[in-house]
N, C-alpha and C. Protein backbone atom coordinates (compact mmCIF):
# COMPACT_ATOMS: atom_id res chain seq x y z
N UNK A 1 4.73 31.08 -20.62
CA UNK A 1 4.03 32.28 -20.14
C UNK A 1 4.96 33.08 -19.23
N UNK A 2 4.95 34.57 -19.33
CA UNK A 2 5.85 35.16 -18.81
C UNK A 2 5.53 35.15 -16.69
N UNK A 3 6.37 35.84 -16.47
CA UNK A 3 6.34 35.65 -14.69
C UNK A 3 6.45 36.82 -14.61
N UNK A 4 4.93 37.28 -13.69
CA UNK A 4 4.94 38.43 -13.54
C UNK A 4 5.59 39.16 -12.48
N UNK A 5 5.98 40.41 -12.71
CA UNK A 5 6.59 40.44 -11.05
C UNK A 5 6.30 42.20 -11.21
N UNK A 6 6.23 42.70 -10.01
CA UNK A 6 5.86 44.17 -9.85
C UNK A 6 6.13 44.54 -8.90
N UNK A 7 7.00 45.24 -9.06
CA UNK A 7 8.44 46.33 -8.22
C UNK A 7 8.04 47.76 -7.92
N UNK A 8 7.32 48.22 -6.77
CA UNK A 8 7.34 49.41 -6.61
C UNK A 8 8.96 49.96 -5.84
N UNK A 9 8.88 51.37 -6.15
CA UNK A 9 10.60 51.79 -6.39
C UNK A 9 10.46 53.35 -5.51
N UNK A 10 11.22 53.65 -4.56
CA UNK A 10 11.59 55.07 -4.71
C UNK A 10 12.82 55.36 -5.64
N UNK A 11 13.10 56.15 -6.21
CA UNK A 11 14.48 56.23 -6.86
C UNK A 11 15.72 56.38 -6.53
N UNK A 12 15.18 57.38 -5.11
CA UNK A 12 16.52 57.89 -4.38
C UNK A 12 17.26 56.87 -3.37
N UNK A 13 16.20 55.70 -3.32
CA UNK A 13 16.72 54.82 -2.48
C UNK A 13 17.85 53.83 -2.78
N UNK A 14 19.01 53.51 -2.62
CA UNK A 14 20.40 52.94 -3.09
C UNK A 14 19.93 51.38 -3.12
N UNK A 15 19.20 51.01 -1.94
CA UNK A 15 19.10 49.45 -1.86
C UNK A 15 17.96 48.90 -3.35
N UNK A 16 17.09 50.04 -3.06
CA UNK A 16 15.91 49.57 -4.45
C UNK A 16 16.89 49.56 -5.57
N UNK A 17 17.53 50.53 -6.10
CA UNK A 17 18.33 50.16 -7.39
C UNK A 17 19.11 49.29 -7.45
N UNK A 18 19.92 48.88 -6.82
CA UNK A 18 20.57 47.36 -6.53
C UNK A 18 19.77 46.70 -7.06
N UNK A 19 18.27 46.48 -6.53
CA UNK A 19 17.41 45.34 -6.65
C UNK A 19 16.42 45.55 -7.95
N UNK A 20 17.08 46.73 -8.13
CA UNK A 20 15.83 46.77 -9.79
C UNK A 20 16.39 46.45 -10.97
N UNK A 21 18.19 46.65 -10.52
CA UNK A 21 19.08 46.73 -11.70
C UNK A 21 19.10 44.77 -11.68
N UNK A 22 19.20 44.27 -10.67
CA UNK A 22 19.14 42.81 -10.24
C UNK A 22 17.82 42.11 -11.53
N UNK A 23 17.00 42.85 -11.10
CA UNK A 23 15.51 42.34 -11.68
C UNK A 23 15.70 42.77 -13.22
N UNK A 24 16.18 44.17 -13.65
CA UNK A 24 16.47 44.10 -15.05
C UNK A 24 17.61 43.39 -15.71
N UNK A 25 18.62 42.55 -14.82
CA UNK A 25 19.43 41.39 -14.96
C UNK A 25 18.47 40.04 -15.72
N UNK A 26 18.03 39.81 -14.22
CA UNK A 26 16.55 38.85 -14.71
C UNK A 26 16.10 38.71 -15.89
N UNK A 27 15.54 40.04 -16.47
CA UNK A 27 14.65 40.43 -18.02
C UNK A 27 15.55 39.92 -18.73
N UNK A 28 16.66 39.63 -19.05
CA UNK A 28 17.62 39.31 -19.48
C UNK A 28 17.69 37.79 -20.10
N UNK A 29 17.29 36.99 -19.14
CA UNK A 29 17.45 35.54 -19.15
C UNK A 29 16.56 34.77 -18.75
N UNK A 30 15.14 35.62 -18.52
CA UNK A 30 14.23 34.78 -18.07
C UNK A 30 12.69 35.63 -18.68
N UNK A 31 11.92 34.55 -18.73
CA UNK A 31 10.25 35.19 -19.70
C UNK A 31 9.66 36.01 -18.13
N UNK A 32 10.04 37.03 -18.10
CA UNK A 32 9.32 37.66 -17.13
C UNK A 32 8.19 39.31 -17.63
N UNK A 33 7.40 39.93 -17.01
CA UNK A 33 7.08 40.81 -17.43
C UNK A 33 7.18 41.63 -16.24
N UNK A 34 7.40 42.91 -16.22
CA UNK A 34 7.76 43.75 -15.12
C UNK A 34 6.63 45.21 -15.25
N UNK A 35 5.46 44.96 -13.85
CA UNK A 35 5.20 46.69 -14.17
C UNK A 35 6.24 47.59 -12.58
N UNK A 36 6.80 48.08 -13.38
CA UNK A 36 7.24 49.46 -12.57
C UNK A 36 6.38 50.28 -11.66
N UNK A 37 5.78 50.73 -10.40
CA UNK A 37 5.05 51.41 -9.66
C UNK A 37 5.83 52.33 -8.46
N UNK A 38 5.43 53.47 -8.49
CA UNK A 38 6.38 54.41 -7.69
C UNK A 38 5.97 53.95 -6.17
N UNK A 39 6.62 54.10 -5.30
CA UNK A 39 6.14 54.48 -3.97
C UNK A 39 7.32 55.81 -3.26
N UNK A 40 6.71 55.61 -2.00
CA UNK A 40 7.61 56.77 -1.25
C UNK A 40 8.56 56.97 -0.16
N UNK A 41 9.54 56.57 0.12
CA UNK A 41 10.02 56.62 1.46
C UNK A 41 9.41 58.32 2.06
N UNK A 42 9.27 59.40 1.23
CA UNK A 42 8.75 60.49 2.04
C UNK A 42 7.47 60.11 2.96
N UNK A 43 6.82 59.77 2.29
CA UNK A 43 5.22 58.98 2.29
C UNK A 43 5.75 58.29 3.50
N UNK A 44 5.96 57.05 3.47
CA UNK A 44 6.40 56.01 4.41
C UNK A 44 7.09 56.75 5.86
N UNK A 45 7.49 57.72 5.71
CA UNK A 45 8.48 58.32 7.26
C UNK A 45 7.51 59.55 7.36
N UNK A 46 6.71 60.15 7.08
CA UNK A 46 5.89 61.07 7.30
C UNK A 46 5.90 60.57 8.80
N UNK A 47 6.01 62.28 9.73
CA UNK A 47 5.11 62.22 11.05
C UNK A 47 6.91 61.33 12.38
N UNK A 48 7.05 60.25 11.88
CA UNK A 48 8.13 59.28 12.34
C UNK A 48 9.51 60.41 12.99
N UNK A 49 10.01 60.09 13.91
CA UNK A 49 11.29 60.77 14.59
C UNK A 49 12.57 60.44 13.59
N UNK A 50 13.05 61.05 13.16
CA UNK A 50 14.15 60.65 12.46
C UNK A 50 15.42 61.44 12.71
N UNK A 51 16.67 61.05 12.31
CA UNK A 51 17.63 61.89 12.19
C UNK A 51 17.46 63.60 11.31
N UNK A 52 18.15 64.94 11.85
CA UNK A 52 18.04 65.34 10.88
C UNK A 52 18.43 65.20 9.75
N UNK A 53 19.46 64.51 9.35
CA UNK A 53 20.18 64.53 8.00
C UNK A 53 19.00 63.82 6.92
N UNK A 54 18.30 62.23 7.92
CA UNK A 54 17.55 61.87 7.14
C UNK A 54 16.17 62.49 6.93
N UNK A 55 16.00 63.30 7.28
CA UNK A 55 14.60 64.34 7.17
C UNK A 55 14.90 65.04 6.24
N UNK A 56 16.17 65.87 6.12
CA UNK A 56 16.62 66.44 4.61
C UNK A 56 16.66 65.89 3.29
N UNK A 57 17.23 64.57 3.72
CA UNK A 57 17.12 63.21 2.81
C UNK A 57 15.57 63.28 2.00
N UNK A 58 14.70 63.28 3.06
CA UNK A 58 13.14 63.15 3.00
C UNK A 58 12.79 63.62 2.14
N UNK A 59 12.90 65.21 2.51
CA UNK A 59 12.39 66.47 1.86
C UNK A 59 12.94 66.49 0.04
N UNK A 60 14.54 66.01 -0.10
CA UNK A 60 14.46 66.02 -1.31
C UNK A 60 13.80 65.09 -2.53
N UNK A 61 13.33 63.93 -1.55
CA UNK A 61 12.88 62.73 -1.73
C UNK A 61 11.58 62.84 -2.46
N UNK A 62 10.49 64.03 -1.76
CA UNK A 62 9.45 64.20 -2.47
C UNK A 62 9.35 64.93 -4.18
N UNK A 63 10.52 65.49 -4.23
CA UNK A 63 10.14 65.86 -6.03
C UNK A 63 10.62 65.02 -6.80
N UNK A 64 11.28 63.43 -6.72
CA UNK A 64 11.26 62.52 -7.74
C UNK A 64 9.80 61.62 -8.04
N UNK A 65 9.90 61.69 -6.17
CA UNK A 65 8.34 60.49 -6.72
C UNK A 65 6.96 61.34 -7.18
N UNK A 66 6.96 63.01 -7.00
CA UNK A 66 5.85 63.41 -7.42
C UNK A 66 5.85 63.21 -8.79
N UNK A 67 6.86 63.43 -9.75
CA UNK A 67 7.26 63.11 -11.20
C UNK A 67 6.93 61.89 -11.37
N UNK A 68 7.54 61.13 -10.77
CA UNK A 68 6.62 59.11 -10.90
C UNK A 68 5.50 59.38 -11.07
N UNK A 69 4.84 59.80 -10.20
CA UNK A 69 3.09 59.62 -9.91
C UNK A 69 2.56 60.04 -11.17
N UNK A 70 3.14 61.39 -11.64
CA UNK A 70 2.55 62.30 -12.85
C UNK A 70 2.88 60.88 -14.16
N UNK A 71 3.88 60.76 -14.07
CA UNK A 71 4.16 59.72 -14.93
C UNK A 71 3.61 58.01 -15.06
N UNK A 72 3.37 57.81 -14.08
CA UNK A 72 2.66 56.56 -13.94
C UNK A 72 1.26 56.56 -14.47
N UNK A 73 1.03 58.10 -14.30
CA UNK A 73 -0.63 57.78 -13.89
C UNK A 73 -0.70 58.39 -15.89
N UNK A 74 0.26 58.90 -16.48
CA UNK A 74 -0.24 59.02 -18.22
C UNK A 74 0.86 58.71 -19.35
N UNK A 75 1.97 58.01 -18.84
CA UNK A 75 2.76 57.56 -19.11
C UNK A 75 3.65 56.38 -18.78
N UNK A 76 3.16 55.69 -17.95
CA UNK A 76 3.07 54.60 -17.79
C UNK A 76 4.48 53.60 -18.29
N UNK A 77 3.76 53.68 -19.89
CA UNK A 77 5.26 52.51 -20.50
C UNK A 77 6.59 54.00 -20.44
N UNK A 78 6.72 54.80 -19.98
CA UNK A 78 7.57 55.39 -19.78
C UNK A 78 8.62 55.18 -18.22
N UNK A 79 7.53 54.23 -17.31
CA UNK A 79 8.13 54.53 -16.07
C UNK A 79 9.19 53.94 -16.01
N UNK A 80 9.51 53.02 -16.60
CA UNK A 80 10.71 51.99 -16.43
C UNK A 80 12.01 52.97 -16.75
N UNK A 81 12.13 53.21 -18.00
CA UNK A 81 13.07 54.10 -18.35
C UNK A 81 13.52 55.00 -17.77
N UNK A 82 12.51 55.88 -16.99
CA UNK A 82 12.42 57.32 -16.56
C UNK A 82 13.48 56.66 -15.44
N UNK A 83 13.06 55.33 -14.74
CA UNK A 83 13.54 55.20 -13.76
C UNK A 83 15.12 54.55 -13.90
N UNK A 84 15.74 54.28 -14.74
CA UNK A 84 17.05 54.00 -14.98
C UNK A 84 17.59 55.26 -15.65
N UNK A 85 17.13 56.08 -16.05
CA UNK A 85 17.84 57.76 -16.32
C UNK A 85 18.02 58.06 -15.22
N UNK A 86 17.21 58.52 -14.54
CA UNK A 86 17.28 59.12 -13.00
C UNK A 86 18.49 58.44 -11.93
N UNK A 87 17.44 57.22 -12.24
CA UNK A 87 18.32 56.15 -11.05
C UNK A 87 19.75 55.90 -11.14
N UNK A 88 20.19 56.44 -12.46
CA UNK A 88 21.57 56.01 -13.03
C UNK A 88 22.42 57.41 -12.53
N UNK A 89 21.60 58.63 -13.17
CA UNK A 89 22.21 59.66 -12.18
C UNK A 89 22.21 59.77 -10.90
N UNK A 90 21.55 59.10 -9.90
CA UNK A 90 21.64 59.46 -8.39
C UNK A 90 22.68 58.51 -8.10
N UNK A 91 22.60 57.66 -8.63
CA UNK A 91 23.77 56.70 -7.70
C UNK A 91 24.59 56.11 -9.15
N UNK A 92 24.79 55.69 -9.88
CA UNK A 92 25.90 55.22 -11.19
C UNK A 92 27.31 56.53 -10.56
N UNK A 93 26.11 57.69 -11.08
CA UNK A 93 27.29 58.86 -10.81
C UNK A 93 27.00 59.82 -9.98
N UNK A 94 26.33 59.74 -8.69
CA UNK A 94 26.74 60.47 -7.39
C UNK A 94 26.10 61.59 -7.34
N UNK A 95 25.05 62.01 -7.96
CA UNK A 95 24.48 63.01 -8.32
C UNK A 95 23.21 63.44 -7.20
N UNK A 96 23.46 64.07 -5.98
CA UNK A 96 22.50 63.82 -5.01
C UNK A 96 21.51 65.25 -5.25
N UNK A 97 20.93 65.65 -4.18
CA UNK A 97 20.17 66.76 -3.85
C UNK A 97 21.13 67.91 -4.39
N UNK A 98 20.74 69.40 -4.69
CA UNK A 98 21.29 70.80 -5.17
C UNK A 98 20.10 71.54 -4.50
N UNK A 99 21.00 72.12 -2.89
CA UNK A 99 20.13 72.99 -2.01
C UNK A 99 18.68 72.32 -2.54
N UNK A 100 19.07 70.90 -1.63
CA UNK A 100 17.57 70.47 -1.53
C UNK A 100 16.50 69.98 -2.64
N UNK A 101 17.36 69.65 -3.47
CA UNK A 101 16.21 69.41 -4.72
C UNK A 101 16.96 68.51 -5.70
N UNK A 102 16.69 67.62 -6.31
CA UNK A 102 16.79 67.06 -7.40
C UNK A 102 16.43 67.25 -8.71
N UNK A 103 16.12 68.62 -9.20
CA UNK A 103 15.69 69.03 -9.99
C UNK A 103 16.50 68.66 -11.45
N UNK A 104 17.68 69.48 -11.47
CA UNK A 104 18.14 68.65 -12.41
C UNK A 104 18.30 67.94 -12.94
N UNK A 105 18.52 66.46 -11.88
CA UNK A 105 18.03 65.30 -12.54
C UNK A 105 17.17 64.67 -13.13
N UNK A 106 16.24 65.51 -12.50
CA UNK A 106 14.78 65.27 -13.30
C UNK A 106 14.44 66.09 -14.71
N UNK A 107 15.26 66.70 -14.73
CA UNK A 107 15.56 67.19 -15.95
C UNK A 107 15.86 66.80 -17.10
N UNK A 108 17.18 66.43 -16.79
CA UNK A 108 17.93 65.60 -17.71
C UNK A 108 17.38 64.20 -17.77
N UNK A 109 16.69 63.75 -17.26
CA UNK A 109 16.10 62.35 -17.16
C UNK A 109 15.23 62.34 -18.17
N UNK A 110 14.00 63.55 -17.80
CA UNK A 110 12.97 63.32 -18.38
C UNK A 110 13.69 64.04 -20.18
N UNK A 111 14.52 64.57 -20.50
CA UNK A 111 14.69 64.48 -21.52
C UNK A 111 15.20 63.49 -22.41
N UNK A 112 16.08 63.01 -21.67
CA UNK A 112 16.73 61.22 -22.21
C UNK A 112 15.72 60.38 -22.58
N UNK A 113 14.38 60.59 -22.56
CA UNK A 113 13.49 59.04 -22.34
C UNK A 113 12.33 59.91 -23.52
N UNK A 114 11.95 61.28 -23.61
CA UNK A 114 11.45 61.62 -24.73
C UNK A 114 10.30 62.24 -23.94
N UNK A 115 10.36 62.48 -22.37
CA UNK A 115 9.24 63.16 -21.84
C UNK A 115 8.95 64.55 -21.88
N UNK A 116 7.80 65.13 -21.98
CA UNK A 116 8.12 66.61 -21.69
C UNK A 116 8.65 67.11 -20.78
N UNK A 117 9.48 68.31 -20.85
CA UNK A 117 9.96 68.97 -19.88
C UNK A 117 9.26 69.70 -18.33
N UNK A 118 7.89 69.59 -19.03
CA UNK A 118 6.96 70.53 -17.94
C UNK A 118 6.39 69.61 -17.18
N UNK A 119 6.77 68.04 -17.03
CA UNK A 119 6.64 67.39 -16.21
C UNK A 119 7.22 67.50 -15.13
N UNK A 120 8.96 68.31 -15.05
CA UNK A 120 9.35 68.27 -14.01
C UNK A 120 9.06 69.04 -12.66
N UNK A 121 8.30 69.98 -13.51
CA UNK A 121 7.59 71.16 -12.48
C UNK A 121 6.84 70.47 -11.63
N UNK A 122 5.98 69.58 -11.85
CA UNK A 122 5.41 68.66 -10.65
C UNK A 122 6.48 68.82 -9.27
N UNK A 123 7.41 68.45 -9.26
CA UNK A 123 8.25 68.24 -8.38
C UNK A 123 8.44 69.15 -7.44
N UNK A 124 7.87 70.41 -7.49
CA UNK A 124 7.77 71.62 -6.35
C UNK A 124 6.57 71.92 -6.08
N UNK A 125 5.24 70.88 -6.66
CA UNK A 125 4.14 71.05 -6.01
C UNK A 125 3.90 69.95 -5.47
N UNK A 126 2.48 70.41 -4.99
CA UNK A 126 1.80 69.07 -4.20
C UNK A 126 0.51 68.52 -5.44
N UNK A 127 0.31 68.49 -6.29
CA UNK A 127 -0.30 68.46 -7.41
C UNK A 127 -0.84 67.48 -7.44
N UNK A 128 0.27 66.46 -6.98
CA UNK A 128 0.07 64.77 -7.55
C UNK A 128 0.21 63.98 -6.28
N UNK A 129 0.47 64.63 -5.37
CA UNK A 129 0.43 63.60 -3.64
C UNK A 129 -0.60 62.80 -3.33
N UNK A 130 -1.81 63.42 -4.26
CA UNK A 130 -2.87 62.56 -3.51
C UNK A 130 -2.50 61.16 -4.41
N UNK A 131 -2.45 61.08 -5.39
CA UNK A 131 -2.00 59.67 -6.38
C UNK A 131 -0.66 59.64 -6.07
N UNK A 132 0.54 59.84 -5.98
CA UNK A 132 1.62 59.02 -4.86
C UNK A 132 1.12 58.35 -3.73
N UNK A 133 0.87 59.06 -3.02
CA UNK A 133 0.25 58.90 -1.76
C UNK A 133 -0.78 57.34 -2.18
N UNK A 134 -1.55 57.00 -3.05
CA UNK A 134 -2.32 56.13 -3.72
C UNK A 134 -1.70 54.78 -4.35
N UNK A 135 -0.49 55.28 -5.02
CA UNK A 135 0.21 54.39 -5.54
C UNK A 135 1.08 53.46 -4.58
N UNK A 136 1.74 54.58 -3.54
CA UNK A 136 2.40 54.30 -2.28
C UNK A 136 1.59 53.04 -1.47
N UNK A 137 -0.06 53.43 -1.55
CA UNK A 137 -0.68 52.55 -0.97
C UNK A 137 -0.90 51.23 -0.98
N UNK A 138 -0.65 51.03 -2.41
CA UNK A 138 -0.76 49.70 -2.81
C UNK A 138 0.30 48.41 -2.85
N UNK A 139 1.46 49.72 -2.52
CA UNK A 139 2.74 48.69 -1.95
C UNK A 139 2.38 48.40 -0.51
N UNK A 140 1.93 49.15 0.43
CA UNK A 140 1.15 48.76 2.04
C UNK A 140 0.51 47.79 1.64
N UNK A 141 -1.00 47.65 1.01
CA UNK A 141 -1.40 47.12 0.90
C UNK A 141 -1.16 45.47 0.85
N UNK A 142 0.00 45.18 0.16
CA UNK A 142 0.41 43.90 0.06
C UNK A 142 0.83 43.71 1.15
N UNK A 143 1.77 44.63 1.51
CA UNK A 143 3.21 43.62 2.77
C UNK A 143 3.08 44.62 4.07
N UNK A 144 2.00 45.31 4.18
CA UNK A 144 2.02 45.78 5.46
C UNK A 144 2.97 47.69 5.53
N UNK A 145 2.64 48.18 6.80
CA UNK A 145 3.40 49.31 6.85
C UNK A 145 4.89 49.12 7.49
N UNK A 146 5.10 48.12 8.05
CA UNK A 146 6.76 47.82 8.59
C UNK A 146 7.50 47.85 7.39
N UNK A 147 7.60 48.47 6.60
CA UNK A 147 8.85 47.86 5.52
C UNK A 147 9.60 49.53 5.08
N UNK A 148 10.27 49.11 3.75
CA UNK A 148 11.30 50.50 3.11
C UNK A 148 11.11 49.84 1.38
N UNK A 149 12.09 50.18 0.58
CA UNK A 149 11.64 49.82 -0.44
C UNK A 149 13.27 49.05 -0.48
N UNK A 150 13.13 47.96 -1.76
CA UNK A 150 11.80 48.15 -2.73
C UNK A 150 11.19 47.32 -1.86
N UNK A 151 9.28 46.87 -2.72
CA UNK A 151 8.53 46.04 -2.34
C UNK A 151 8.42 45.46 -3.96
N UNK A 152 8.02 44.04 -3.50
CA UNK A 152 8.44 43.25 -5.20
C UNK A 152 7.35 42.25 -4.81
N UNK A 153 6.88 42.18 -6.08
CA UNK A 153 5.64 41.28 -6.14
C UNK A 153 6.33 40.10 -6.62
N UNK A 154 6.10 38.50 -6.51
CA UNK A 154 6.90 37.81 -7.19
C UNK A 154 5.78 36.94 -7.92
N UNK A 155 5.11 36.91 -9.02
CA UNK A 155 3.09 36.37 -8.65
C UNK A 155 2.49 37.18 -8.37
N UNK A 156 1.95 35.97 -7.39
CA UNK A 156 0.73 36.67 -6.30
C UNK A 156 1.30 36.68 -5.19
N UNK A 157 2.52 36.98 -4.93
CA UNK A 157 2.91 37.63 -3.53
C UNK A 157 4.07 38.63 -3.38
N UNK A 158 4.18 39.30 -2.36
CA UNK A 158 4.73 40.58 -2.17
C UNK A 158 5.63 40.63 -1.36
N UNK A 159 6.59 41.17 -1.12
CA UNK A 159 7.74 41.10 0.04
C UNK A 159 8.43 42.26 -0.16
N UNK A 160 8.64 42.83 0.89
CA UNK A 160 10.01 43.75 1.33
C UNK A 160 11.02 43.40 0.82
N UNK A 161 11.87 43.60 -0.40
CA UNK A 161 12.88 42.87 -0.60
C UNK A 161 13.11 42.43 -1.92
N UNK A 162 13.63 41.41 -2.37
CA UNK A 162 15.27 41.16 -1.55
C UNK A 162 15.90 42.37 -1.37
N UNK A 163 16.91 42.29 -0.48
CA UNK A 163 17.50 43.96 -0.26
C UNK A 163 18.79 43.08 -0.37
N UNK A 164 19.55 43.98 -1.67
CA UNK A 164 21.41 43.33 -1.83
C UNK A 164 22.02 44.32 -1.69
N UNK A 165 23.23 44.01 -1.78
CA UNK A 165 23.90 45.14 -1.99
C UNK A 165 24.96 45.37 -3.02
N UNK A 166 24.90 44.25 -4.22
CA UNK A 166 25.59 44.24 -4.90
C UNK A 166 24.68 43.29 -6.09
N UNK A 167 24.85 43.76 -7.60
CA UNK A 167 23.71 43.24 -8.53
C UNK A 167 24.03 42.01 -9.15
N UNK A 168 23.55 40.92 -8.78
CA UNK A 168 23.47 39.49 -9.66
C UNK A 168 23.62 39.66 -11.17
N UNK A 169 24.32 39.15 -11.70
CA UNK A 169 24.21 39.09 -13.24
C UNK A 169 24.20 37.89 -13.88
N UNK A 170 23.35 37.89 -15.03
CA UNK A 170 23.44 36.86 -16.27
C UNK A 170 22.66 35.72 -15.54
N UNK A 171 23.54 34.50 -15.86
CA UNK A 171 22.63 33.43 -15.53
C UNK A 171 22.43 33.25 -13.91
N UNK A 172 23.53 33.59 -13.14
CA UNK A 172 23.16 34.00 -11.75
C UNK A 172 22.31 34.97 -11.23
N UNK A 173 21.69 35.52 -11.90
CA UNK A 173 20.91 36.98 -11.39
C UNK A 173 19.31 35.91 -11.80
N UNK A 174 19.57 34.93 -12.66
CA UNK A 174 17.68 34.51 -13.49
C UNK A 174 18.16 33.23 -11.81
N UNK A 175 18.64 32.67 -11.31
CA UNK A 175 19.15 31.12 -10.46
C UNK A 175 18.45 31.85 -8.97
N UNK A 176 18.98 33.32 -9.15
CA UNK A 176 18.36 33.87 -7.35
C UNK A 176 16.89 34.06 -7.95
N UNK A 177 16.89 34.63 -8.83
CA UNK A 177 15.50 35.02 -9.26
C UNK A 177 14.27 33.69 -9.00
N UNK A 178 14.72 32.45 -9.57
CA UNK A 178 13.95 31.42 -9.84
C UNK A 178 13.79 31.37 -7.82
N UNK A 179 14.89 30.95 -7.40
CA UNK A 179 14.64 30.71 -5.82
C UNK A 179 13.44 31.74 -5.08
N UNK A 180 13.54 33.03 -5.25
CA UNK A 180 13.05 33.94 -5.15
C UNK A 180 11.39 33.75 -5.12
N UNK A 181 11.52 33.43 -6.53
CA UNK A 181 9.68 32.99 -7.36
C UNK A 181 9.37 31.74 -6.16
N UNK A 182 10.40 30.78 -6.58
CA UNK A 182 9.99 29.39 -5.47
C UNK A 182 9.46 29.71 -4.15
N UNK A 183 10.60 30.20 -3.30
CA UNK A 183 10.18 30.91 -1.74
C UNK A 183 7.77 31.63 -1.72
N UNK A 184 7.91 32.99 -2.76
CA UNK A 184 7.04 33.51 -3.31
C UNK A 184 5.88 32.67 -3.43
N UNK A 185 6.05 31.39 -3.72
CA UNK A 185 4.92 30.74 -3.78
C UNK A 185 4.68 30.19 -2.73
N UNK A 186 5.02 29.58 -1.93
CA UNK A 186 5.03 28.65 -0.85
C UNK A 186 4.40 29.76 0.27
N UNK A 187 3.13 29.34 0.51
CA UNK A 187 1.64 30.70 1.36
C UNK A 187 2.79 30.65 2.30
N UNK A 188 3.61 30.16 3.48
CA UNK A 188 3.43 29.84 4.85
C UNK A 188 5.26 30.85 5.09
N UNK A 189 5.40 31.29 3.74
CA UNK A 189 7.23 31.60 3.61
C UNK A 189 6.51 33.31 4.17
N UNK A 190 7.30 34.14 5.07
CA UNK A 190 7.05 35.45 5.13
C UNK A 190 8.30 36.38 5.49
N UNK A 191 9.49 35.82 5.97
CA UNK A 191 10.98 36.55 5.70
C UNK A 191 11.98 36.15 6.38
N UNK A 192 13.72 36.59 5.63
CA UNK A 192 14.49 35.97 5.78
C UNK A 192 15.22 37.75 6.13
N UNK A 193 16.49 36.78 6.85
CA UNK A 193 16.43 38.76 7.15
C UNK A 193 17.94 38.48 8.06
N UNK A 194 18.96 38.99 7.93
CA UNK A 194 20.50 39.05 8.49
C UNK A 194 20.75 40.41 8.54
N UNK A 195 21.91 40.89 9.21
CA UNK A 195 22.53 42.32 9.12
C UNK A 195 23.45 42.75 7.92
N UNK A 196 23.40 43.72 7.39
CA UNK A 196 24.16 44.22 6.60
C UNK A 196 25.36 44.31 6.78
N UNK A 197 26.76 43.76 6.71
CA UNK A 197 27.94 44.25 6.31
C UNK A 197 28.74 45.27 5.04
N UNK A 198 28.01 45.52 4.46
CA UNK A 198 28.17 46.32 3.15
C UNK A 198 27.17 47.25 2.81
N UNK A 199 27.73 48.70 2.19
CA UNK A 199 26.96 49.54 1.80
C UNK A 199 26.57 48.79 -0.06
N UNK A 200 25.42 49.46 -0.63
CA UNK A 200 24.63 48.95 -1.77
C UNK A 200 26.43 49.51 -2.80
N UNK A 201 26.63 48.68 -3.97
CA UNK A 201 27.86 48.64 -5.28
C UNK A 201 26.79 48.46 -6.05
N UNK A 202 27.20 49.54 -7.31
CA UNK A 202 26.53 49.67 -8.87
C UNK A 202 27.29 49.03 -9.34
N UNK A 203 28.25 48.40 -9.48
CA UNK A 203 28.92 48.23 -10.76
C UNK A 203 29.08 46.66 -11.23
């Protein structure tokens, strides 16, 4: 029987793709089933003091996940994909904000995967916040409001995390995975946690 696991994602975030590309390592070598669910770092830092740079960060932050939401909520077996087009352009190849927007990428994304184009227009309204905002919730819901993404279900439990910075592969990517599930089960396990020496590596 497969092992379920459910990964909510912002896209723009460097550490979540590390850890999604990690988990689609996983799919690889182990009976797992994966649902994809958007959340928000915009959502999540709303209101919060931040740097300006990362408030700009913010702002461009909200027209990928409004496109998730639109997409989650009627396209669904699309989200996975949508999210390795995208995710592959923001960070594979460096492709950030254009005066503030990610538009393009969402462009070219949603054409790679077979979506309509007039999905991307979401992305300059508020159309779909109230279901981000909803979807967002249900990553709280599990592990609390202290966290960032990703949040990963491993079962029946949820964690902040793992946060790498570099992607496990093959039979080493299913060996962290299994530890991962193990930790996941055990009620009384709730986090492991060191400082970063390294920025997040795609390759």
């Amino acid at each position: 029987m497969a092992q379920k696991v459910t990964f909510w994602f912002d896209t723009t975030c460097p550490f979540c793709w590390v850890t999604s590309r990690w988990i689609k390592e996983v799919e690889q070598v182990r009976d797992i089933e994966i649902q994809w669910v958007p959340m928000s770092l915009a959502v999540l830092n709303e209101g919060r003091d931040l740097p300006e740079d990362y408030k700009e960060r913010m702002k461009a932050a909200w027209g990928p996940a409004r496109v998730f939401a639109a997409v989650a909520t009627d396209h669904a077996d699309k989200l996975g994909d949508l999210y390795t087009a995208m995710g592959t352009r923001i960070h594979n190849d460096g492709r950030g904000p254009i005066e503030g927007s990610f538009n393009d990428v969402i462009a070219e994304a949603l054409e790679e995967v077979g979506l309509d184009a007039a999905l991307g227009e979401v992305a300059d309204t508020t159309e779909w916040d109230d279901a981000l905002r909803a979807f967002h919730q249900t990553a709280m819901d599990e592990v609390g409001n202290d966290v960032g993404t990703p949040v990963v279900k491993l079962g029946d439990t949820a964690f902040f995390g793992p946060v790498l910075t570099r992607i496990p592969r093959g039979e080493e990517a299913g060996e962290i995975f299994d530890a991962s599930f193990k930790l996941a089960s055990y009620p009384h396990f709730f986090e492991i946690k060191r400082s970063r020496t390294e920025n997040p590596q795609f390759d």
